[in-house]
Protein backbone atom coordinates (compact mmCIF):
# COMPACT_ATOMS: atom_id res chain seq x y z
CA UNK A 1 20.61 12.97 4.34
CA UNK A 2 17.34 13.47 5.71
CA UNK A 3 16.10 17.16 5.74
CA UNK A 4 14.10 18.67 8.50
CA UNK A 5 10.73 21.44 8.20
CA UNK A 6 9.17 22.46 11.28
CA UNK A 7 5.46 22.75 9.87
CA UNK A 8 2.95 20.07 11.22
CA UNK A 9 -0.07 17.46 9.13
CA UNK A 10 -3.50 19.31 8.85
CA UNK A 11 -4.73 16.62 6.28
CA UNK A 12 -7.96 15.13 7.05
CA UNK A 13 -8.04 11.42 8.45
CA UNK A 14 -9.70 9.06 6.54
CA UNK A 15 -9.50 6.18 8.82
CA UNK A 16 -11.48 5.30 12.01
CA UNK A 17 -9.43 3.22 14.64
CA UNK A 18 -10.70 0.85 17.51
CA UNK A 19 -7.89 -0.65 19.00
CA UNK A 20 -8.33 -3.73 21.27
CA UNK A 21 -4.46 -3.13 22.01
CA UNK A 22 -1.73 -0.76 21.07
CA UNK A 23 -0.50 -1.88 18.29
CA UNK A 24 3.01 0.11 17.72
CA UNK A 25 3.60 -0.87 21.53
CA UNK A 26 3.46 -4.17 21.16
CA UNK A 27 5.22 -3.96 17.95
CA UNK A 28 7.96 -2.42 19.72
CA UNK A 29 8.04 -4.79 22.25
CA UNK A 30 7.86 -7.33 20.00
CA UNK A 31 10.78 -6.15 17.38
CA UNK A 32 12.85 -3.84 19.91
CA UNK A 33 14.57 -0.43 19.18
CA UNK A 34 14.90 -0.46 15.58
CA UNK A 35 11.22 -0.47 15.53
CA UNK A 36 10.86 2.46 17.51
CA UNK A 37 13.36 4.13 15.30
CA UNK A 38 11.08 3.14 12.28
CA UNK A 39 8.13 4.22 13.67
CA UNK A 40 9.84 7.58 14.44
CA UNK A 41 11.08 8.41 11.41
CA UNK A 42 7.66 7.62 9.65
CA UNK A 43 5.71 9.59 11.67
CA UNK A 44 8.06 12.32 11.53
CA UNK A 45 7.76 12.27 7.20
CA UNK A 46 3.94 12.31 7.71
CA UNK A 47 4.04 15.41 9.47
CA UNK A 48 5.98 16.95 6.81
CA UNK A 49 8.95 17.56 9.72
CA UNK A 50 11.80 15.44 7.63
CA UNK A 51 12.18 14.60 4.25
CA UNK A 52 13.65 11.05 3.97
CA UNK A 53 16.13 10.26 1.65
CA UNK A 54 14.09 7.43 0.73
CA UNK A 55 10.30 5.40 0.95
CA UNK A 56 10.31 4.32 4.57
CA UNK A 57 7.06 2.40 3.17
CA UNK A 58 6.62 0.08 -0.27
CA UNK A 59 3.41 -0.98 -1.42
CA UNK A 60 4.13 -3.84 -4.02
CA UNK A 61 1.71 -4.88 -6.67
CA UNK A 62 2.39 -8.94 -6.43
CA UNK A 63 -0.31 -9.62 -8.30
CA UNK A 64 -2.92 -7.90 -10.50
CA UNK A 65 -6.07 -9.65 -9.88
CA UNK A 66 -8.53 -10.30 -7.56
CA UNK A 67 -10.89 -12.99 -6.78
CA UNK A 68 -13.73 -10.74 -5.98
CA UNK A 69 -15.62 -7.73 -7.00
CA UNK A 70 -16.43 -5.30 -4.46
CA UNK A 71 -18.54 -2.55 -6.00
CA UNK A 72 -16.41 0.22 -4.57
CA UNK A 73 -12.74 -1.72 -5.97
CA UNK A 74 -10.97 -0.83 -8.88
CA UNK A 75 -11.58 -4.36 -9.57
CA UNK A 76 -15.53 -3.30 -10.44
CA UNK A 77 -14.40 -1.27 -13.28
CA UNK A 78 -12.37 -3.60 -15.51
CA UNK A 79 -13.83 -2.27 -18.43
CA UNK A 80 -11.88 1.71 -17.49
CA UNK A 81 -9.09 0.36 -15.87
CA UNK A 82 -5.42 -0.10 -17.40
CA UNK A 83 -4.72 -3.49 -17.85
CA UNK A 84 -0.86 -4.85 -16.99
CA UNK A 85 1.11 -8.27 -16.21
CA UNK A 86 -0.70 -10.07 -13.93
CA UNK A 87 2.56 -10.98 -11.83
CA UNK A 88 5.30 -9.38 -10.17
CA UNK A 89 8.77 -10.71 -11.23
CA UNK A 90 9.94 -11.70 -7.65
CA UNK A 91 13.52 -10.56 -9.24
CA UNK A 92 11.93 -7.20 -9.42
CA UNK A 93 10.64 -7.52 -5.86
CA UNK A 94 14.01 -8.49 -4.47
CA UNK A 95 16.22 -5.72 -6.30
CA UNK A 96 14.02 -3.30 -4.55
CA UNK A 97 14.34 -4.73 -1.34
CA UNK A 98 18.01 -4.95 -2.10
CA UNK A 99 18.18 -1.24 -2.16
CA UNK A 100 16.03 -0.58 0.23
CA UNK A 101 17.37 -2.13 3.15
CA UNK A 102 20.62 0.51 2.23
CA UNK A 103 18.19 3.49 2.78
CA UNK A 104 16.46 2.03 6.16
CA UNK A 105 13.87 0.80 4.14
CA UNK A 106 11.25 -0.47 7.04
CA UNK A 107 8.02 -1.55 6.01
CA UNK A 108 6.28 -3.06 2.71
CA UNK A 109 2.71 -3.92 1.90
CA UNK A 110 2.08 -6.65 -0.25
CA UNK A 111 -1.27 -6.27 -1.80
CA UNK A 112 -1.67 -3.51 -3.51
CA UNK A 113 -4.66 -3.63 -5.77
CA UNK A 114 -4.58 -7.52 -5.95
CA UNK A 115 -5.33 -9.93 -3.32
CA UNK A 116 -2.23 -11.58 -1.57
CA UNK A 117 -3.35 -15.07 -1.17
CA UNK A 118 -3.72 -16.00 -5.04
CA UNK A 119 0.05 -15.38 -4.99
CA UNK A 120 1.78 -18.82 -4.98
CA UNK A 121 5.34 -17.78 -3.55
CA UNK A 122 3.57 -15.23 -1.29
CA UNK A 123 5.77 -17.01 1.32
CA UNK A 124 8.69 -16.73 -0.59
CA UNK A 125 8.28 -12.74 -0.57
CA UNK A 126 7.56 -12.37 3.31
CA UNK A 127 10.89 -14.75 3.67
CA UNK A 128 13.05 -12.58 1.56
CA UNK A 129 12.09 -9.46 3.51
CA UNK A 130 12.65 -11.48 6.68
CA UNK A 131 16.03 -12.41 5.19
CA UNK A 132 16.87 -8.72 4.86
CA UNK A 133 15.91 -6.95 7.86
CA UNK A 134 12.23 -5.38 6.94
CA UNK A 135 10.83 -4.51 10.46
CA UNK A 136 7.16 -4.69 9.46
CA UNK A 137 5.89 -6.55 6.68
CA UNK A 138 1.79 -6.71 5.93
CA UNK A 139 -0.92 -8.12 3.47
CA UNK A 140 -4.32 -6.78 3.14
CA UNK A 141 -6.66 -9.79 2.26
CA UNK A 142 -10.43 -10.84 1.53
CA UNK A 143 -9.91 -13.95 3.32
CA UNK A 144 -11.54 -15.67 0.93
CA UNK A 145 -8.52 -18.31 0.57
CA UNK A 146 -7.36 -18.34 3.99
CA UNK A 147 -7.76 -22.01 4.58
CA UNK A 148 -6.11 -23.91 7.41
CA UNK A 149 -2.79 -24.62 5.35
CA UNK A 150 -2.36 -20.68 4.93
CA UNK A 151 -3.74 -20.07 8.01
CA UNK A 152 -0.81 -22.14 9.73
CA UNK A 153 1.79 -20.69 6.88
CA UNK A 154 1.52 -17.73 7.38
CA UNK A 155 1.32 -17.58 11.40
CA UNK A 156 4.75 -19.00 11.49
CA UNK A 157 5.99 -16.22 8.05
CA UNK A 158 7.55 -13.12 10.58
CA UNK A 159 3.84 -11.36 8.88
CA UNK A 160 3.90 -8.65 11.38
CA UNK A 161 0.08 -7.62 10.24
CA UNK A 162 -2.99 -9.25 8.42
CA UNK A 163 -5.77 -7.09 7.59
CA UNK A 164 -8.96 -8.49 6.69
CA UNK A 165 -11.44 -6.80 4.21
CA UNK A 166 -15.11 -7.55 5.37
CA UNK A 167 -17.41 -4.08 4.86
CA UNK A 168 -20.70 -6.47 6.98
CA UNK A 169 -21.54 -8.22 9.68
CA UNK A 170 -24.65 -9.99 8.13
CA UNK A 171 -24.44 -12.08 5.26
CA UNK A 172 -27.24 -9.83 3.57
CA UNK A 173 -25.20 -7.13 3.47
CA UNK A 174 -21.92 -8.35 2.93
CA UNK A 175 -23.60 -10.24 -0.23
CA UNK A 176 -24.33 -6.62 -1.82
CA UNK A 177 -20.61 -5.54 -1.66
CA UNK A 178 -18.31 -8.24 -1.71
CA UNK A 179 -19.29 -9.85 -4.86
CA UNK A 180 -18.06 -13.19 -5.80
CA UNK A 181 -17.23 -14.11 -2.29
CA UNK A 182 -19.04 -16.59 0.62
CA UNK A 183 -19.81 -14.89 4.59
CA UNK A 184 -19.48 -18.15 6.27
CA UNK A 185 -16.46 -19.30 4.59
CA UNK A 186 -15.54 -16.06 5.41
CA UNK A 187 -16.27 -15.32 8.36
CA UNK A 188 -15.14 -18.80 9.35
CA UNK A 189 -11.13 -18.57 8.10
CA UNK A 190 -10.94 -15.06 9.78
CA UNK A 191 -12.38 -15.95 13.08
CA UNK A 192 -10.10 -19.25 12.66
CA UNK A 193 -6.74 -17.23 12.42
CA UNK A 194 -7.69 -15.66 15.02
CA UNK A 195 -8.23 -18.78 17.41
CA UNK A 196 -5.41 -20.44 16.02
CA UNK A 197 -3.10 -17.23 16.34
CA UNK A 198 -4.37 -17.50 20.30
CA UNK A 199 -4.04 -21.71 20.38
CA UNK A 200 -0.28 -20.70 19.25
CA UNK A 201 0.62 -18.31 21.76
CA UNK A 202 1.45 -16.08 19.28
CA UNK A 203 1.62 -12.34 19.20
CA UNK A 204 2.25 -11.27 15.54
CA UNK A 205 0.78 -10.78 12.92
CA UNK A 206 -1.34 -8.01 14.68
CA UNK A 207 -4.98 -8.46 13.13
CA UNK A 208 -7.53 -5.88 11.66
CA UNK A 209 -10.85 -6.00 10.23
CA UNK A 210 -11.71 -3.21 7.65
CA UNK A 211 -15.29 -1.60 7.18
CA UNK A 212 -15.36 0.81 4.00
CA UNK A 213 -18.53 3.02 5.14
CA UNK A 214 -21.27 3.11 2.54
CA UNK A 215 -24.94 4.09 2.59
CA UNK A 216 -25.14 0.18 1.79
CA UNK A 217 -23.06 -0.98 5.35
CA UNK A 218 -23.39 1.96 7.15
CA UNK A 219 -26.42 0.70 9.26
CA UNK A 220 -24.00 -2.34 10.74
CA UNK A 221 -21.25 -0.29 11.53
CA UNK A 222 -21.80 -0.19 15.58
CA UNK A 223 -22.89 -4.30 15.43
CA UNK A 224 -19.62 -4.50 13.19
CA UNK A 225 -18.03 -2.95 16.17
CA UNK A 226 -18.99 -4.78 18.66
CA UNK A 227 -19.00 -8.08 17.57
CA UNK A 228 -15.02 -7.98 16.28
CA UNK A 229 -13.75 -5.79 19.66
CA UNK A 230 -12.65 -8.74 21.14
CA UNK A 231 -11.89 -11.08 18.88
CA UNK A 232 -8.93 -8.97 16.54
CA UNK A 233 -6.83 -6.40 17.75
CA UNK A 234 -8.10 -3.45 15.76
CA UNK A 235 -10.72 -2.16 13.46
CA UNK A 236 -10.56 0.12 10.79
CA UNK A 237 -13.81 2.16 10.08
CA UNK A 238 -12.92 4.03 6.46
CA UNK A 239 -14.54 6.47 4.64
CA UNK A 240 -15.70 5.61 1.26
CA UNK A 241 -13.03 7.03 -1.82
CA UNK A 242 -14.07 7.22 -5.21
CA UNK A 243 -12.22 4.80 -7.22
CA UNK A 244 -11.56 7.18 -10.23
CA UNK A 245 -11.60 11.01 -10.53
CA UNK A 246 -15.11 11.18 -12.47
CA UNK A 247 -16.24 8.01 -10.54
CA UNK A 248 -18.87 10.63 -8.73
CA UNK A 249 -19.77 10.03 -5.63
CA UNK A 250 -20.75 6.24 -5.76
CA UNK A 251 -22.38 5.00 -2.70
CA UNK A 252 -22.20 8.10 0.13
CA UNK A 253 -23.37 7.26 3.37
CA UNK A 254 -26.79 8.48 4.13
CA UNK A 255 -26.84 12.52 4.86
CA UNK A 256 -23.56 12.89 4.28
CA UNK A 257 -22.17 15.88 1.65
CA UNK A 258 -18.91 15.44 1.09
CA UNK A 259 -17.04 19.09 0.45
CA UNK A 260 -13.80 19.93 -0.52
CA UNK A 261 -11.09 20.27 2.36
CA UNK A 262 -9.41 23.87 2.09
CA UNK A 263 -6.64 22.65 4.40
CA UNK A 264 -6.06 19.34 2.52
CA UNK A 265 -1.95 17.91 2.06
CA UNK A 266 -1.71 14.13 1.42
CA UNK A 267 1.16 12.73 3.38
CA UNK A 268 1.44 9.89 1.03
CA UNK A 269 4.33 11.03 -1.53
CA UNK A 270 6.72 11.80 1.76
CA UNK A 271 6.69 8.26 3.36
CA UNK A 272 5.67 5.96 0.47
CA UNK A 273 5.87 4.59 -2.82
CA UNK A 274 4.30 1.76 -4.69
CA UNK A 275 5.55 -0.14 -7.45
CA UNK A 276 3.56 -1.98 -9.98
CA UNK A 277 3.97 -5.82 -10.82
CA UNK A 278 5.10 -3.77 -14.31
CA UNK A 279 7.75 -2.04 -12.24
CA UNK A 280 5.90 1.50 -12.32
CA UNK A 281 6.69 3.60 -9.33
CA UNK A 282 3.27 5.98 -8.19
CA UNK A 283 3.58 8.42 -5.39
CA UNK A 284 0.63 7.23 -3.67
CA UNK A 285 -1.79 4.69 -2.83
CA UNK A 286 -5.20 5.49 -4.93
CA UNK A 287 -4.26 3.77 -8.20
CA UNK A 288 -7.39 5.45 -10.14
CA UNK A 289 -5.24 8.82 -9.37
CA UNK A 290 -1.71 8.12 -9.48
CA UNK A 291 -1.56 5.55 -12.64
CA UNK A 292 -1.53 9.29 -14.09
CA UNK A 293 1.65 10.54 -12.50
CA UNK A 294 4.19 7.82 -12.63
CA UNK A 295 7.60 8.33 -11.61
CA UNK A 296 8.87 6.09 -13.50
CA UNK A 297 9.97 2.54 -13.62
CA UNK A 298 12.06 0.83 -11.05
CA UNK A 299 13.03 -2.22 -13.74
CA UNK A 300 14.51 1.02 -15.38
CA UNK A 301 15.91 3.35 -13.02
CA UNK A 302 16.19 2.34 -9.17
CA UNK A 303 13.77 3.67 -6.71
CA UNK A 304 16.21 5.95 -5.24
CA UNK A 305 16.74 7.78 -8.12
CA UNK A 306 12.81 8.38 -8.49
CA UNK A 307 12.41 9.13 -4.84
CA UNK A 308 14.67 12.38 -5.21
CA UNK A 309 13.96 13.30 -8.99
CA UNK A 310 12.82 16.80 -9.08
CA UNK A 311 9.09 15.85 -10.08
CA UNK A 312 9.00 14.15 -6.41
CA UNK A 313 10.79 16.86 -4.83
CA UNK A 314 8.38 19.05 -6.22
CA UNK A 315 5.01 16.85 -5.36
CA UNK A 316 5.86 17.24 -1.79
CA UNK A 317 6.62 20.52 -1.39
CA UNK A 318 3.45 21.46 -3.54
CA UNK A 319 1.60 19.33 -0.51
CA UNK A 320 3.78 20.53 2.04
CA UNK A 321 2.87 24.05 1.30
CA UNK A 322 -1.00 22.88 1.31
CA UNK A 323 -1.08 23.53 -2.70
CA UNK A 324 -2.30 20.62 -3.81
CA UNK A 325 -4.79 22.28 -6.22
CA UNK A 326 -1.97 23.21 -8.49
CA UNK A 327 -1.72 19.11 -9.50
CA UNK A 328 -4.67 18.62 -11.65
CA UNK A 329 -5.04 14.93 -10.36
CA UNK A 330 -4.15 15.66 -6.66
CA UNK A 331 -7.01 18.39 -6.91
CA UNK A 332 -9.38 15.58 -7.87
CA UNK A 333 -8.25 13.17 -5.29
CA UNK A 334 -10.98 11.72 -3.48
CA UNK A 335 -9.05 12.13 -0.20
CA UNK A 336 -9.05 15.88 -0.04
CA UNK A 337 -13.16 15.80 0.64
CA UNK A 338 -14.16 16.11 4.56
C-alpha cells in the first residue's frame, strides 16, 4: 500500500532541460495509459506526496567498467574507488525484474557507473524487460561503440531512451574531458542514430545529449546548444558533482561559489534504487556517496524487503522532513550545494 504526505519537493535541480519535443507526451502517446499511470506515480514519490511500496525506478550496474576516462567520472579515480565483479549475473538482473514487475515496477536504467555498450547481451537485458512489461527502459552511453550494427540493434530493442555523454562541441575541448575517446567517431555514430532513427520512421528511443558544466566546457555551452536543438530531442545541461565527499570542488565553472542549500531533500531514496553487478542495493545514484550506506544485497534478501526495512523508512523521512544533515554522508552530498 502506497502511503500519502501532503508536503511538496524544495530540492534544488541539478539538471538543465532543452527539449526539442515533450518527451513524457510522446511517451504517452507512444506506450498509452499505463505510462501515464507511471509517470504519475513517480512524480508523485518525488514530491514526497506518496510513499511507494516499492522502486518505481532501477538503476542496474551491468557492467563495471568503462572505456573512457572523463576527469570528472568515478572512472578517473581507480586508484580510491572500491573495486567489484566486473559483470552483472543476468540471473541477478532477471530475479529483480521478476519481482518488480509484482510491485509496478516501471522503469530501469542500465548503465550505472559502466558504459552499456561493452555489455555483450545488452540486448538480451532490454528483451527481458520487454518480455515483462517495463514501460521505459534507458542506457546512458559515450557513444564511443555505437557502430552501425548497434546502431540498427538497438533502434529495433523497445529502448525507450538513449542518452549520449558528450560535455563539447569542439574536438579541443572534448579532448580535455573525455579521455580515451575520438570526437569524430563520436560525433559521427551519434549524429548517425539520429539520421537513421529519422530514415526508420521511428519514434523511440527518445534521444539526449548531456553537457556536465565545467570551467573547462563551460565556454561551449550556448554553441553546444545550438548546434544539437534540432538534431536530438533534448539536452541536458548538468551541474558539475563531486565524485567523492573530499573530492573538493574539482573543476567549478568560472565565478561560480557553490554554498550549501538550507532547504536541500534528495528525492532519490523515494523513487529509486540501484543495484550493483555484486547485487548491492544503494539508495541513490552518486556511487562515491552511497557505496557507504548499502541496504543490503538483493542476491541475499529481495529488493522489497530492503525497500521497506526501517533504515529506508527512516532515510526518507529524514529527507522528507528536510534533515538531511543528520546522515553524515547525505550532509556531504554534492547535490545539496546551489
Amino acid at each position: 500500500m502506497e502511503k500519502k504526505f501532503s508536503r511538496q519537493d524544495s530540492s534544488k535541480q541539478t539538471e538543465q532541460f532543452s527539449y526539442r519535443v515533450n518527451v513524457n507526451d510522446i511517451l504517452s502517446e507512444e506506450l498509452g495509459e499505463d505510462f501515464r499511470r507511471y509517470r504519475e506515480r513517480f512524480e508523485a514519490a518525488a514530491a514526497f506526496a506518496v510513499e511507494p511500496e516499492y522502486p518505481i525506478h532501477i538503476d542496474f550496474e551491468t557492467i563495471f567498467g568503462c572505456n573512457l576516462r572523463c576527469i570528472m567520472c568515478t572512472h578517473a579515480h581507480k586508484d580510491r574507488y572500491p573495486q567489484r565483479q566486473r559483470l552483472m549475473d543476468i540471473n541477478l538482473f532477471k530475479g529483480v525484474i521478476e519481482e518488480g514487475v509484482q510491485y509496478g515496477l516501471s522503469s530501469i536504467g542500465l548503465d550505472q557507473e559502466g558504459e552499456p555498450l561493452l555489455v555483450g547481451n545488452l540486448l538480451d537485458y532490454i528483451a527481458y524487460e520487454k518480455q515483462k512489461g517495463i514501460l521505459d527502459i534507458m542506457i546512458n552511453t559515450n557513444a564511443t561503440l555505437l557502430d552501425r550494427e548497434k546502431t540498427e540493434a538497438l533502434l529495433h530493442s523497445g529502448l525507450t531512451r538513449i542518452h549520449f555523454s558528450l560535455d563539447a562541441i569542439t574536438e579541443a575541448t572534448y579532448d580535455k574531458i573525455r579521455i580515451g575517446s575520438n570526437f569524430s567517431r563520436v560525433m559521427e555514430n551519434i549524429l548517425y542514430f539520429c539520421k537513421r532513427k529519422q530514415e526508420l520512421g521511428k519514434v523511440l528511443p527518445i534521444t539526449r545529449v548531456s553537457f556536465v558544466k565545467m570551467k573547462e566546457n563551460e565556454h561551449e555551452m550556448d554553441d553546444f546548444t545550438a548546434f544539437w536543438t534540432e538534431r536530438v530531442d533534448a539536452i541536458a545541461i548538468q551541474e558539475y558533482n563531486r565524485a567523492f565527499p573530499d573530492a573538493g570542488e574539482l573543476n567549478p565553472a568560472p565565478g561560480e561559489k557553490r554554498i550549501k542549500n538550507p532547504d536541500f531533500r534528495c528525492t532519490q531514496p523515494w523513487f529509486r534504487v540501484v543495484v550493483l553487478t555484486d547485487g548491492r542495493v544503494l539508495p541513490c545514484c552518486l556511487l562515491g556517496y552511497s557505496l557507504q550506506m548499502a541496504m543490503g544485497n538483493a542476491g541475499e534478501e529481495s529488493v522489497y524487503q530492503l525497500w521497506n526495512a526501517k533504515k529506508m523508512k527512516a532515510l526518507r523521512r529524514m529527507h522528507r522532513e528536510g534533515e538531511y544533515f543528520r546522515n553524515k554522508i547525505c550532509k556531504q552530498c554534492a547535490l545539496n550545494f546551489l
